[in-house]
C-alpha atoms as a PDB file:
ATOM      1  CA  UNK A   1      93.494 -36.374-165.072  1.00  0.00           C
ATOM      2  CA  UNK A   2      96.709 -33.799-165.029  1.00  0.00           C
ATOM      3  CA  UNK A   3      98.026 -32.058-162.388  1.00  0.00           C
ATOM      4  CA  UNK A   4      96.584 -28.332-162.704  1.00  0.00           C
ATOM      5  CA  UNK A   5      93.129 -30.399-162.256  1.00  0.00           C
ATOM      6  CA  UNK A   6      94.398 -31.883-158.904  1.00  0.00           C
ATOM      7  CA  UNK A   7      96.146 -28.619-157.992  1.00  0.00           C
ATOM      8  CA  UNK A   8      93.449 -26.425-157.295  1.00  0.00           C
ATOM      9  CA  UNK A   9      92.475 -25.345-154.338  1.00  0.00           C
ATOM     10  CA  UNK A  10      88.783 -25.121-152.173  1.00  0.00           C
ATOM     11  CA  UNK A  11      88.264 -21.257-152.001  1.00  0.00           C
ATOM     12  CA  UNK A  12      88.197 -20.205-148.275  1.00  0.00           C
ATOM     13  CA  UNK A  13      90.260 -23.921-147.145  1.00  0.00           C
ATOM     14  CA  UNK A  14      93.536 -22.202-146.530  1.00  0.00           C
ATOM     15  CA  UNK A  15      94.445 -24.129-143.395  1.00  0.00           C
ATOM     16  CA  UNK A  16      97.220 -26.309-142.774  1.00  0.00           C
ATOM     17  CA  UNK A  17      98.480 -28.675-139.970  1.00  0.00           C
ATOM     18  CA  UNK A  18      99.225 -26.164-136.942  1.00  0.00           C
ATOM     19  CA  UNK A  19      99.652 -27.175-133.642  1.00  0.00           C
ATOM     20  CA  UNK A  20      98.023 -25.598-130.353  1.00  0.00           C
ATOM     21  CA  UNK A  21     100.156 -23.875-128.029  1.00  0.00           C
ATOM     22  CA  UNK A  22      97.611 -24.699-125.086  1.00  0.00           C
ATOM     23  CA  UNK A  23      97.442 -28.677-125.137  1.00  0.00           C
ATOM     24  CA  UNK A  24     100.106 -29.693-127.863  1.00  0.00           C
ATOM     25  CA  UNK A  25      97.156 -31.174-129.598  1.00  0.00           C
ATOM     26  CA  UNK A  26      97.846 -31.110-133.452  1.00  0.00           C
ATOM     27  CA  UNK A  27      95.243 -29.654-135.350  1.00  0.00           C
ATOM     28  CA  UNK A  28      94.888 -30.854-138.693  1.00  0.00           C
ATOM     29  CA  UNK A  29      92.582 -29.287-141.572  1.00  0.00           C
ATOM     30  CA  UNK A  30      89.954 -32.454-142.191  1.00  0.00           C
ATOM     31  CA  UNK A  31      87.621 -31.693-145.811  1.00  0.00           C
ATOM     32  CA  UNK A  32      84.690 -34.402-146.249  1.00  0.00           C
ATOM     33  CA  UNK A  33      82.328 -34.927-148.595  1.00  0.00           C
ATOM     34  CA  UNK A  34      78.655 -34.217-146.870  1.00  0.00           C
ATOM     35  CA  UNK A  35      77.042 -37.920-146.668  1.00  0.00           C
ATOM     36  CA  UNK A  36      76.429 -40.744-145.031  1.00  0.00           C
ATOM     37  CA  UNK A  37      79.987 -42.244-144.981  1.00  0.00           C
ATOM     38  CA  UNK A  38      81.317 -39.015-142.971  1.00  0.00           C
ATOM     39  CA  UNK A  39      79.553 -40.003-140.098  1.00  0.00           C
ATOM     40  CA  UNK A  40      82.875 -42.036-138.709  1.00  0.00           C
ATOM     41  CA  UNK A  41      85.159 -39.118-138.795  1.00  0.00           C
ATOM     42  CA  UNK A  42      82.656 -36.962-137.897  1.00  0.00           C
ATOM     43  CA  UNK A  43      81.900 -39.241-134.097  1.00  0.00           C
ATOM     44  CA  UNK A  44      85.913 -39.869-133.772  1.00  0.00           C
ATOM     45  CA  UNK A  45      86.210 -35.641-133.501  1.00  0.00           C
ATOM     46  CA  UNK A  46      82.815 -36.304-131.225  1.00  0.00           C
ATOM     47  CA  UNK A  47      83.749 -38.836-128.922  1.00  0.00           C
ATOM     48  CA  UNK A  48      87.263 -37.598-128.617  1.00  0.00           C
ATOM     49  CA  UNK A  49      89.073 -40.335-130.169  1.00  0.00           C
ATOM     50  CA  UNK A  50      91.394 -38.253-132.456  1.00  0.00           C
ATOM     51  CA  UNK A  51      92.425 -36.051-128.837  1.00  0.00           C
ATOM     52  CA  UNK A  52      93.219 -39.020-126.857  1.00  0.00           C
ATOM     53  CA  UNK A  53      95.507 -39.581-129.956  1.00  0.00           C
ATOM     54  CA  UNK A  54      97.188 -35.716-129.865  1.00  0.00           C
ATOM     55  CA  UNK A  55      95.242 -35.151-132.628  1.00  0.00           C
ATOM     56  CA  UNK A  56      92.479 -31.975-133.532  1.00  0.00           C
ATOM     57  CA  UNK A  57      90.069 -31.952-136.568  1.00  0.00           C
ATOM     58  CA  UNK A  58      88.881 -29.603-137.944  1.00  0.00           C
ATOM     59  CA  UNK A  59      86.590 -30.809-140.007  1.00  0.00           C
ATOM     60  CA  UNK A  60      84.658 -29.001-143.145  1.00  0.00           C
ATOM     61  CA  UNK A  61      82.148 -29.838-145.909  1.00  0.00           C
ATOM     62  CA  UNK A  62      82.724 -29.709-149.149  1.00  0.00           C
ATOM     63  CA  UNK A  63      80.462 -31.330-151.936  1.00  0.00           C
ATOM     64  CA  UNK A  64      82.945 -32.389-154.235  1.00  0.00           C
ATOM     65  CA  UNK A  65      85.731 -35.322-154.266  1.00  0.00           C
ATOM     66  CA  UNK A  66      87.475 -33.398-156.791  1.00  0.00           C
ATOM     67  CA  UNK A  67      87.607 -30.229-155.115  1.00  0.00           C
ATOM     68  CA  UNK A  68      88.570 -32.264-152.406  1.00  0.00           C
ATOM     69  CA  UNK A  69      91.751 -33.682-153.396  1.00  0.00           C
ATOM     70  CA  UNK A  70      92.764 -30.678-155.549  1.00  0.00           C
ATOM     71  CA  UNK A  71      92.472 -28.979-151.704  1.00  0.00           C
ATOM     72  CA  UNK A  72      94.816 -31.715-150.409  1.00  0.00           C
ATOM     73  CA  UNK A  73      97.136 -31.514-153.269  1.00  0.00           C
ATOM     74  CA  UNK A  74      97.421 -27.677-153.360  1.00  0.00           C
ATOM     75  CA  UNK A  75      98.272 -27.768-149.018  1.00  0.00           C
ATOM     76  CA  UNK A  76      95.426 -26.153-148.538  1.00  0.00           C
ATOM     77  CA  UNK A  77      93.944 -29.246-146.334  1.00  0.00           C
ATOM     78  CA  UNK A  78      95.893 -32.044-144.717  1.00  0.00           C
ATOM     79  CA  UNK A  79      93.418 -34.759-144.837  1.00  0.00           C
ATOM     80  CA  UNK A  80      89.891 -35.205-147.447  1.00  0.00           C
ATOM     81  CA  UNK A  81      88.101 -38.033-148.490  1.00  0.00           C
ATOM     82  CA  UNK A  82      86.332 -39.249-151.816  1.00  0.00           C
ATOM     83  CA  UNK A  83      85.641 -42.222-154.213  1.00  0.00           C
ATOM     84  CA  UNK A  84      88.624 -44.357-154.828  1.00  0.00           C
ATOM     85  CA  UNK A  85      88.908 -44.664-158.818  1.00  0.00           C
ATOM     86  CA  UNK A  86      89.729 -40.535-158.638  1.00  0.00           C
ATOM     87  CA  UNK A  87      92.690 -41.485-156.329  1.00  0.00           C
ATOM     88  CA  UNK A  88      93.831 -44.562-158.904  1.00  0.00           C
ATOM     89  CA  UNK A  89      94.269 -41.997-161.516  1.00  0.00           C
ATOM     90  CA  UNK A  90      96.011 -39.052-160.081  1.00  0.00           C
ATOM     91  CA  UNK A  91      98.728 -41.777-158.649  1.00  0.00           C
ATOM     92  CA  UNK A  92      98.906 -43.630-162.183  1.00  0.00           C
ATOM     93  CA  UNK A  93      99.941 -39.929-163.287  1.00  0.00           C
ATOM     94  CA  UNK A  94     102.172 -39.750-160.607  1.00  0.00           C
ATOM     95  CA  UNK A  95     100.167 -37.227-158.037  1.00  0.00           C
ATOM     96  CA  UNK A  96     101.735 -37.825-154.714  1.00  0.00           C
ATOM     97  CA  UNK A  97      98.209 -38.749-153.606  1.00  0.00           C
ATOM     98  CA  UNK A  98      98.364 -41.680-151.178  1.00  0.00           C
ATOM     99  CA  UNK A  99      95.958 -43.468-148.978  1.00  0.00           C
ATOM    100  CA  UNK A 100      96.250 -43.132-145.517  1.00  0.00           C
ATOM    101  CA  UNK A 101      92.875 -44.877-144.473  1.00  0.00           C
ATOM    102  CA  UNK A 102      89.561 -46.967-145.550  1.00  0.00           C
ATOM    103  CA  UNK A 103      86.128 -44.786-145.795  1.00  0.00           C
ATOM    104  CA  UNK A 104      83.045 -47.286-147.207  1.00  0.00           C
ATOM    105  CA  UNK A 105      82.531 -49.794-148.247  1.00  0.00           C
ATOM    106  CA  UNK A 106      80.013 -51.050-150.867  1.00  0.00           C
ATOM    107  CA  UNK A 107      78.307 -54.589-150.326  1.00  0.00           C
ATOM    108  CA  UNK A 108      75.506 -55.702-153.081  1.00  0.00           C
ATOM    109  CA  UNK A 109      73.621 -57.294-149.925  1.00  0.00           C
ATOM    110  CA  UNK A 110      73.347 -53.866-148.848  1.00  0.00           C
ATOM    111  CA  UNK A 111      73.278 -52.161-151.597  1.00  0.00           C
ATOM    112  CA  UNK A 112      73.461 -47.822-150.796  1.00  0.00           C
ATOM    113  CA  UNK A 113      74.154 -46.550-153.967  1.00  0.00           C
ATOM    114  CA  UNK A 114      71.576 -46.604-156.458  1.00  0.00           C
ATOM    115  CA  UNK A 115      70.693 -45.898-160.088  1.00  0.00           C
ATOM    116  CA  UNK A 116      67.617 -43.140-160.065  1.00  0.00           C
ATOM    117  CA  UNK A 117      65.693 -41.837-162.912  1.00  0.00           C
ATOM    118  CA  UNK A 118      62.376 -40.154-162.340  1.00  0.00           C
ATOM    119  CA  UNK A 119      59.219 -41.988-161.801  1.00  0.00           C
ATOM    120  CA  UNK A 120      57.284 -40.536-164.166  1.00  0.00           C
ATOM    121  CA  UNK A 121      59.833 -40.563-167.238  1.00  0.00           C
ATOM    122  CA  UNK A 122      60.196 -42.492-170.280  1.00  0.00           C
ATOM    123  CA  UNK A 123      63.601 -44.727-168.603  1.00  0.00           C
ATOM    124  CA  UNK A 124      61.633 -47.812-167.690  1.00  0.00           C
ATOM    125  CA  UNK A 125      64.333 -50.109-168.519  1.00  0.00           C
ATOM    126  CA  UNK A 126      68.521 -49.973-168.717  1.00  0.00           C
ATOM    127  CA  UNK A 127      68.624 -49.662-172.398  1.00  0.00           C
ATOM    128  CA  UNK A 128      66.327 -46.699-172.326  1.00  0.00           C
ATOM    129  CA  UNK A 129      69.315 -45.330-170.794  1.00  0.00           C
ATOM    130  CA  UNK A 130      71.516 -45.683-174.235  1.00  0.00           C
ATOM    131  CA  UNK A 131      72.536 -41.983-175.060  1.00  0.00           C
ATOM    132  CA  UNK A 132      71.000 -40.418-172.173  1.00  0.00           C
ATOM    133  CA  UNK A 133      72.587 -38.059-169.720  1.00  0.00           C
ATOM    134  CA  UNK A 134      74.695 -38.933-166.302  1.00  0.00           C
ATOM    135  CA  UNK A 135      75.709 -36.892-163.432  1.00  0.00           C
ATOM    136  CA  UNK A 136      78.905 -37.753-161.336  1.00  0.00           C
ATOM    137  CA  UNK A 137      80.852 -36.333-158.902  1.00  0.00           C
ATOM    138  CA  UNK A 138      83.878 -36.921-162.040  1.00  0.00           C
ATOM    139  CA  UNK A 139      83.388 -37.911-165.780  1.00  0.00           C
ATOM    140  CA  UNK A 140      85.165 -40.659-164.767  1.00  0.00           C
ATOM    141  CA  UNK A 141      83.809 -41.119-161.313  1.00  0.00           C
ATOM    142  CA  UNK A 142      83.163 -44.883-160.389  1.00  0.00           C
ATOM    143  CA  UNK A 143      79.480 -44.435-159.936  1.00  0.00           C
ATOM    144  CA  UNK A 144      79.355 -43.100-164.235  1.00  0.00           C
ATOM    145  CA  UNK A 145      81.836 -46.362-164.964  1.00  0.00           C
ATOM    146  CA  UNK A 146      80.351 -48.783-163.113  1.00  0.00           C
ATOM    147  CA  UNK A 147      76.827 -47.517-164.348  1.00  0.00           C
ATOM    148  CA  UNK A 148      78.121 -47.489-168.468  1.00  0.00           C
ATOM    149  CA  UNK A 149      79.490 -51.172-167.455  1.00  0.00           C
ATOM    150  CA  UNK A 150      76.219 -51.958-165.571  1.00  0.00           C
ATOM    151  CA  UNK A 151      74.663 -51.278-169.221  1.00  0.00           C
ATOM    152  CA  UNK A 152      76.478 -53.099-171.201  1.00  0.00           C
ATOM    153  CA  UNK A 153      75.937 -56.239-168.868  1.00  0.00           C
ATOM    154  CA  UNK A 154      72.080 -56.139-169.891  1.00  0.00           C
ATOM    155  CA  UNK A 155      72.469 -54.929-173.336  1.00  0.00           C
ATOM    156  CA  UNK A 156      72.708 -51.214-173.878  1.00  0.00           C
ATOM    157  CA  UNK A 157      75.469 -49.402-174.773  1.00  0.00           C
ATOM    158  CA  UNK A 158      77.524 -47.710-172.345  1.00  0.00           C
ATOM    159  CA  UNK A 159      79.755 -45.502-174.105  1.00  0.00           C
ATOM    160  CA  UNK A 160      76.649 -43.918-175.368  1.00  0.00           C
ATOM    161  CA  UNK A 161      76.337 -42.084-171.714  1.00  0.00           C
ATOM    162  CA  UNK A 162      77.496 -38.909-171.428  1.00  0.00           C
ATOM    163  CA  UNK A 163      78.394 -37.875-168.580  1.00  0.00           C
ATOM    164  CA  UNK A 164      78.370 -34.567-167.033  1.00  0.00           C
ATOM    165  CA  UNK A 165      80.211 -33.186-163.477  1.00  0.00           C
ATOM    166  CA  UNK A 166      77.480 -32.029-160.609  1.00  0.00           C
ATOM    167  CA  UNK A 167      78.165 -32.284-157.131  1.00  0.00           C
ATOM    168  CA  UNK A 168      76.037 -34.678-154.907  1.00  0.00           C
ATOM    169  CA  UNK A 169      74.590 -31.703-153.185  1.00  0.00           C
ATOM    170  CA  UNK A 170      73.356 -30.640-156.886  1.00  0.00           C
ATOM    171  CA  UNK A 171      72.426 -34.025-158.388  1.00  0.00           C
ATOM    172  CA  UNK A 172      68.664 -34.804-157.260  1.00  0.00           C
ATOM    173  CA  UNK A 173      67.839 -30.959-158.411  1.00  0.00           C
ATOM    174  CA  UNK A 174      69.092 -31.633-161.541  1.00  0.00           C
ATOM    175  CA  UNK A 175      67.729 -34.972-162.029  1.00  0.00           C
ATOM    176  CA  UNK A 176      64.505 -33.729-161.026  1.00  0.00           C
ATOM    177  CA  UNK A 177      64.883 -30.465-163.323  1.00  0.00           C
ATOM    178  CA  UNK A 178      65.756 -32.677-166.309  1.00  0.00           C
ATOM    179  CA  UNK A 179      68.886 -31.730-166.880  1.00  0.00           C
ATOM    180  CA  UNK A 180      70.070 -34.919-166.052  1.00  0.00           C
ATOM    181  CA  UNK A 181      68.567 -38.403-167.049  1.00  0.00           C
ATOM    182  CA  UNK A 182      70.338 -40.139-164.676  1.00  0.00           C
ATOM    183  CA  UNK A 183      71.846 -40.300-161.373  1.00  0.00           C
ATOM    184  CA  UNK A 184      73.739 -42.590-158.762  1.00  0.00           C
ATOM    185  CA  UNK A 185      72.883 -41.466-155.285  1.00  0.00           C
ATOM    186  CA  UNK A 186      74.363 -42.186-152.068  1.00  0.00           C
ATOM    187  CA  UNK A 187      72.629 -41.571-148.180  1.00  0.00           C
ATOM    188  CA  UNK A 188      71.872 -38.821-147.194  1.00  0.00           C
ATOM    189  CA  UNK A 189      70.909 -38.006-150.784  1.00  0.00           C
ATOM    190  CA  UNK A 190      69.629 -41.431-152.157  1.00  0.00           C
ATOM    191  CA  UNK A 191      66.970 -40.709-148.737  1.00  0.00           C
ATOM    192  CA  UNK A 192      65.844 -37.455-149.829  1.00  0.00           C
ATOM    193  CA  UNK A 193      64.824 -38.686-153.225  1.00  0.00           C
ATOM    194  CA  UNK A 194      63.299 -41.671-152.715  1.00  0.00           C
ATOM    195  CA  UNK A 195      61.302 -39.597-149.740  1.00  0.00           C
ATOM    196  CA  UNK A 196      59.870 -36.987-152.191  1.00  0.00           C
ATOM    197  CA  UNK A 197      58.008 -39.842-154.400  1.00  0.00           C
ATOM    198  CA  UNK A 198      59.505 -38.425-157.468  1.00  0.00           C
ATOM    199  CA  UNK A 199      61.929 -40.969-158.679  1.00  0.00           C
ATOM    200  CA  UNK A 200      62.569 -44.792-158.552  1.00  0.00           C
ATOM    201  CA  UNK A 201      65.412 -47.037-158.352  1.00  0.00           C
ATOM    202  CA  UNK A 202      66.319 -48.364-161.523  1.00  0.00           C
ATOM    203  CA  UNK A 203      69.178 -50.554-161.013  1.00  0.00           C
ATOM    204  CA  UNK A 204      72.552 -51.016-158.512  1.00  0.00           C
ATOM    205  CA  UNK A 205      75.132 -50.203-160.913  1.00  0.00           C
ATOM    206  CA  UNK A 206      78.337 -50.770-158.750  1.00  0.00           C
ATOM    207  CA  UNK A 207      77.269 -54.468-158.643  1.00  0.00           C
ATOM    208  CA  UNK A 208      79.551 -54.340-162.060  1.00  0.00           C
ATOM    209  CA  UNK A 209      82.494 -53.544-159.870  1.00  0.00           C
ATOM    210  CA  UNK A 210      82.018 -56.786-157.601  1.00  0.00           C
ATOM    211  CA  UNK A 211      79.971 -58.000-154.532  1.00  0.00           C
ATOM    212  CA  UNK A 212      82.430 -56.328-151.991  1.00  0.00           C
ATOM    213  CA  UNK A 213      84.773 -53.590-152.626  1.00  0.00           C
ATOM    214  CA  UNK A 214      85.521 -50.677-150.877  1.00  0.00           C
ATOM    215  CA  UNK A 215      83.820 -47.463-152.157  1.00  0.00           C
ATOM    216  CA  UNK A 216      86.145 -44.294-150.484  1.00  0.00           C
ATOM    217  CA  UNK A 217      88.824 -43.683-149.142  1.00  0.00           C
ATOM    218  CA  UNK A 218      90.835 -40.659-146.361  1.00  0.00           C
ATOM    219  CA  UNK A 219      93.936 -39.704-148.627  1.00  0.00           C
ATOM    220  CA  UNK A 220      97.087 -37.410-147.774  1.00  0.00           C
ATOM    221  CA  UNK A 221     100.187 -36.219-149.833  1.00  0.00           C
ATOM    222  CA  UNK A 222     102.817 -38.577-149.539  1.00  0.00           C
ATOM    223  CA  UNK A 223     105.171 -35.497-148.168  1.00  0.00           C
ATOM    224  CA  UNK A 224     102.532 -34.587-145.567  1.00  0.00           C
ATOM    225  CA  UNK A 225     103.030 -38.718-144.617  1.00  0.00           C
ATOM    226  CA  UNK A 226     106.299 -38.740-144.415  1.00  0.00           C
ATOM    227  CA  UNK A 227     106.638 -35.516-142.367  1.00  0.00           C
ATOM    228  CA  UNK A 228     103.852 -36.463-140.058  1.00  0.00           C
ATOM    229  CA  UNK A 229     103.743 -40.354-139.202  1.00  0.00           C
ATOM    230  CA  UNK A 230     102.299 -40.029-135.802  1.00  0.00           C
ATOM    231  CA  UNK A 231      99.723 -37.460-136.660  1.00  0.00           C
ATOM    232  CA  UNK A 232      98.881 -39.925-139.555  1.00  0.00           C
ATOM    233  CA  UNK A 233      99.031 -43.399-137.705  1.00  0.00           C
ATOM    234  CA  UNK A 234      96.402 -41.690-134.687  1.00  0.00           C
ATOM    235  CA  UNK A 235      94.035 -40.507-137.596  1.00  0.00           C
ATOM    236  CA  UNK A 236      93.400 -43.801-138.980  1.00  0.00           C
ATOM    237  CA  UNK A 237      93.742 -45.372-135.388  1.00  0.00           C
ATOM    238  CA  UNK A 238      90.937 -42.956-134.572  1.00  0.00           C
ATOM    239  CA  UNK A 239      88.931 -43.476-137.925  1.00  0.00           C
ATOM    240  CA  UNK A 240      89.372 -47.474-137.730  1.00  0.00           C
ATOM    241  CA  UNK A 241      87.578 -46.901-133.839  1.00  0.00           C
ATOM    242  CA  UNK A 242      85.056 -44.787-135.031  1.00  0.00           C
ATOM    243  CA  UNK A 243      84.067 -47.152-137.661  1.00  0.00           C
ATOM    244  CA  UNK A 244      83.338 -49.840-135.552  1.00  0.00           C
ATOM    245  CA  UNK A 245      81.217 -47.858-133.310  1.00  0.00           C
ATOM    246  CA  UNK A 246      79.148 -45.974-135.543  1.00  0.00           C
ATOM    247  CA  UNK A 247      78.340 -49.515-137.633  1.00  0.00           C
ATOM    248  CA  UNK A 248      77.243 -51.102-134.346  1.00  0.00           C
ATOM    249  CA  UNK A 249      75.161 -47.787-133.268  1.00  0.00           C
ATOM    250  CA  UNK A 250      73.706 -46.552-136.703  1.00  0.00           C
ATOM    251  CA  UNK A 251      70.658 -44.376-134.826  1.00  0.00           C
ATOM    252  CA  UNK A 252      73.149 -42.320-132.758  1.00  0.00           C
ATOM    253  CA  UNK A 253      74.858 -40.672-135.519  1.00  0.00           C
ATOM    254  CA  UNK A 254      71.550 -39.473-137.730  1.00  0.00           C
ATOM    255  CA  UNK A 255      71.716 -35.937-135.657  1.00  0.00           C
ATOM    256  CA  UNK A 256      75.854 -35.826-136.551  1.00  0.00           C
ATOM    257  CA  UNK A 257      75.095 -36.518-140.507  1.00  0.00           C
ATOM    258  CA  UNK A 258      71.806 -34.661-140.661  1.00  0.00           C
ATOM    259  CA  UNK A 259      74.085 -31.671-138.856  1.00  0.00           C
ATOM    260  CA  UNK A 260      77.261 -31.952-142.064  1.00  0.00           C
ATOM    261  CA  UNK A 261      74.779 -32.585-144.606  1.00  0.00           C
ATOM    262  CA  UNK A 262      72.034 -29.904-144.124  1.00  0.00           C
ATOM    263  CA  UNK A 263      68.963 -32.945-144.161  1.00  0.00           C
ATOM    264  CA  UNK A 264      66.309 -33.845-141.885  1.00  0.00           C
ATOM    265  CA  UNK A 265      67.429 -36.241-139.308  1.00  0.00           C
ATOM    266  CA  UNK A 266      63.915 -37.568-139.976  1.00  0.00           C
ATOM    267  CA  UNK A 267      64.531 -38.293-143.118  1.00  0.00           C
ATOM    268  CA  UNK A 268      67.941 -39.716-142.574  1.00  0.00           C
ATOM    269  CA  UNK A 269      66.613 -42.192-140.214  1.00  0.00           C
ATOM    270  CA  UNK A 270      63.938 -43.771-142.463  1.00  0.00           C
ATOM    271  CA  UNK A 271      66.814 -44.501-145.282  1.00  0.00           C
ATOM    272  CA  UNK A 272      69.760 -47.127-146.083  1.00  0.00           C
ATOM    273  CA  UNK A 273      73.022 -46.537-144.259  1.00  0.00           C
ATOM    274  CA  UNK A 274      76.120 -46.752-145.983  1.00  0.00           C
ATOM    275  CA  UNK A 275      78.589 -48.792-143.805  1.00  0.00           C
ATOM    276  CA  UNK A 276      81.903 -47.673-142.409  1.00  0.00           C
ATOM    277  CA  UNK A 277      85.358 -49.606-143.356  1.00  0.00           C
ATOM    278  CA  UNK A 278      86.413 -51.037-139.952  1.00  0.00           C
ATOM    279  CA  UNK A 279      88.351 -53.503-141.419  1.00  0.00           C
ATOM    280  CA  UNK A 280      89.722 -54.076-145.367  1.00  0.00           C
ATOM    281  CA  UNK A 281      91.459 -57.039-147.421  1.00  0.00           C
ATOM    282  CA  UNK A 282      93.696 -55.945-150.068  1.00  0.00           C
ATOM    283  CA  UNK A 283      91.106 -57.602-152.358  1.00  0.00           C
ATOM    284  CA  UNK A 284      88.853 -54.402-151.394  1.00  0.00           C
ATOM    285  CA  UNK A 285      91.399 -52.512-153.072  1.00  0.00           C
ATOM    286  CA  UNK A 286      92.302 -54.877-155.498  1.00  0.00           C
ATOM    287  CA  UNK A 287      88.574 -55.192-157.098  1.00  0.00           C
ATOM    288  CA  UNK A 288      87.726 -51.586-158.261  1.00  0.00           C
ATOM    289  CA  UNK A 289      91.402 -51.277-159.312  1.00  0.00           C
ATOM    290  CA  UNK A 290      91.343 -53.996-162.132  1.00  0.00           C
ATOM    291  CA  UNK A 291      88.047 -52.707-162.655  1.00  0.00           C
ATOM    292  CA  UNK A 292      89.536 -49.408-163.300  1.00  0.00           C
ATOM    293  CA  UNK A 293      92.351 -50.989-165.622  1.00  0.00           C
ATOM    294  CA  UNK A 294      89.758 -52.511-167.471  1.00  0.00           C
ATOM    295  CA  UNK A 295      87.541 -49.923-168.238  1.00  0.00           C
ATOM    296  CA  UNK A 296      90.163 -46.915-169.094  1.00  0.00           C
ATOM    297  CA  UNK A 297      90.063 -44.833-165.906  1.00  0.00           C
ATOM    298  CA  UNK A 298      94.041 -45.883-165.716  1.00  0.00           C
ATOM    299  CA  UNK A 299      95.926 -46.855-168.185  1.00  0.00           C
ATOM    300  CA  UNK A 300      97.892 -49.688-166.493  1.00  0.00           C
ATOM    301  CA  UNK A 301      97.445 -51.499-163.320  1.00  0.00           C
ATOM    302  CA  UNK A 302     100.237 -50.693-160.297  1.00  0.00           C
ATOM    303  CA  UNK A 303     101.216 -52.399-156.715  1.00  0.00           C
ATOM    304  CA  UNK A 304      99.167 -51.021-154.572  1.00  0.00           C
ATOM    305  CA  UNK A 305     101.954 -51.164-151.972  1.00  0.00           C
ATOM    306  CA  UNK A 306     103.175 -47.477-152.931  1.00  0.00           C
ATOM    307  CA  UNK A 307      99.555 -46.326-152.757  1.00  0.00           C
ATOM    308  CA  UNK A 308      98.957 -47.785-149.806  1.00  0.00           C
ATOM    309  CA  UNK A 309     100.406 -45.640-146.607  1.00  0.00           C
ATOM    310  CA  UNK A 310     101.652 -47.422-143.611  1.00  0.00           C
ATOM    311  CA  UNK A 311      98.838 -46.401-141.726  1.00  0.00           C
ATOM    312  CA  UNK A 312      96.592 -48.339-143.300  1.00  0.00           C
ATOM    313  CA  UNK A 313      95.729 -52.252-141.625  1.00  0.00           C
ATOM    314  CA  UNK A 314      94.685 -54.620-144.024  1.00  0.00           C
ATOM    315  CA  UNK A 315      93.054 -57.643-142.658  1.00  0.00           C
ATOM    316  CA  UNK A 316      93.762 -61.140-144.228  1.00  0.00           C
ATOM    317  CA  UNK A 317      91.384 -62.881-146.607  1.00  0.00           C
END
């Protein structure tokens, strides 16, 4: 991953941290990707737990972790979220990318992201998957690792997948198009599919990773950090409330998702949940990081002290 790749920036995103002359509430430029595991930030900005912390969102969709970060990177967004082995690489290469707060988490006893191939196909088992096609948010996205390592476990070959970059807005029309073989949904997505009767679950792939790990993470630039410690402290005060709400009050946020995400709240309310990070160990972090090491996304394993910001709470073992 080099720097002109993280450097980008979302077309149209060109807000920064300003702050209201009204209130003195800071507003801060929020990008998210549009599922399931947005629907903490999304009730903080809701139920007003970011402005009882001097703090505004404004929060906007975007369907891509990568175009995500590249936004934060470039300063064309303070705050965006997205899968964690992304975030392992660009600091390994020195990106001043840092963590300022938990997103999901991933649990095998409640498993939301799974392995779909279409019902009707010729993938009826994992090494029918050897040399078949794989669409990821990245190349190197942990969904596409965990999947090739997911393969190997049961006897295929995972460095026969090849990969290819779609957005998860773009994933289940692909898959169902046959342009893909493969793909590892999430909720709201993972809902839609399985709801149309067109594809089945063939496997949980991040099981490979380890029981418990978490999944995403809210990320800053380490100058934006430094600069802004109060701003950043009251977001992840904010998110870490929100979590623990909307994981004890699932039904009340299907009309907030089903709003960022374009789906039918219907829908959204018959399917898995993914479940909000109120609390992490550093073993959450320290899981899909050796995982990471081991299978090539970085090159060497770091403390995850200087990834960590302050702002994040990590809970003891």
């Amino acid at each position: 991953m080099n720097r002109r790749a993280f450097a980008g920036v979302v077309a149209g995103a060109a807000f920064g941290a300003r702050a209201s002359a009204a209130d003195n509430v800071r507003t801060v430029r929020v990008l998210g990707v549009p599922t399931d595991g947005a629907k903490a930030i999304l009730y903080a900005q809701k139920a007003g737990l970011f402005r009882k912390r001097g703090i505004d969102a404004d929060i906007s969709a975007v369907a891509s972790g990568a175009a995500i970060f590249a936004a934060v990177l470039g300063g064309s967004a303070d705050f965006g979220s997205g899968s964690l082995f992304p975030v392992f690489s660009a600091y390994a290469h020195g990106l001043p990318l840092r963590i300022v707060a938990p997103a999901s988490l991933y649990a095998s006893n409640h498993a939301d992201s799974m392995l779909l191939v279409k019902k009707d196909g010729p993938i009826q088992t994992p090494r029918d998957l050897n040399g078949k096609v794989l669409g990821g948010d990245f190349v190197t996205d942990v969904s596409v690792t965990a999947t090739r390592a997911w393969l190997d476990d049961r006897g295929g070959d995972g460095k026969s997948l090849r990969p290819v970059e779609l957005k998860q807005t773009e994933q289940v029309a692909a898959l169902d198009a046959g342009r893909v073989d493969a793909v590892v949904l999430k909720p709201p997505y993972l809902t839609v599919a399985m709801d149309s009767g067109k594809f089945r679950v063939l496997g949980t792939p991040l099981d490979a990773i380890a029981p418990h790990f978490l999944l995403s993470c809210w990320v800053a630039t380490a100058d934006f950090i430094a600069k802004n410690p109060a701003v950043v402290n009251g977001f992840a005060a904010a998110l870490n409330e929100a979590a623990r709400w909307t994981n004890a009050h699932e039904p009340a946020t299907i009309d907030m998702v089903a709003s960022f995400s374009g789906q039918d709240p219907a829908v959204l309310a018959r399917g898995i949940r993914s479940t909000s990070a109120a609390t992490v160990t550093l073993a959450d972090f320290q899981r899909p990081l050796d995982f990471a090491v081991k299978y090539g996304i970085v090159d060497h394993s770091f403390d995850l002290g200087g990834l960590l910001a302050p702002s994040v709470t990590l809970r003891r073992e």
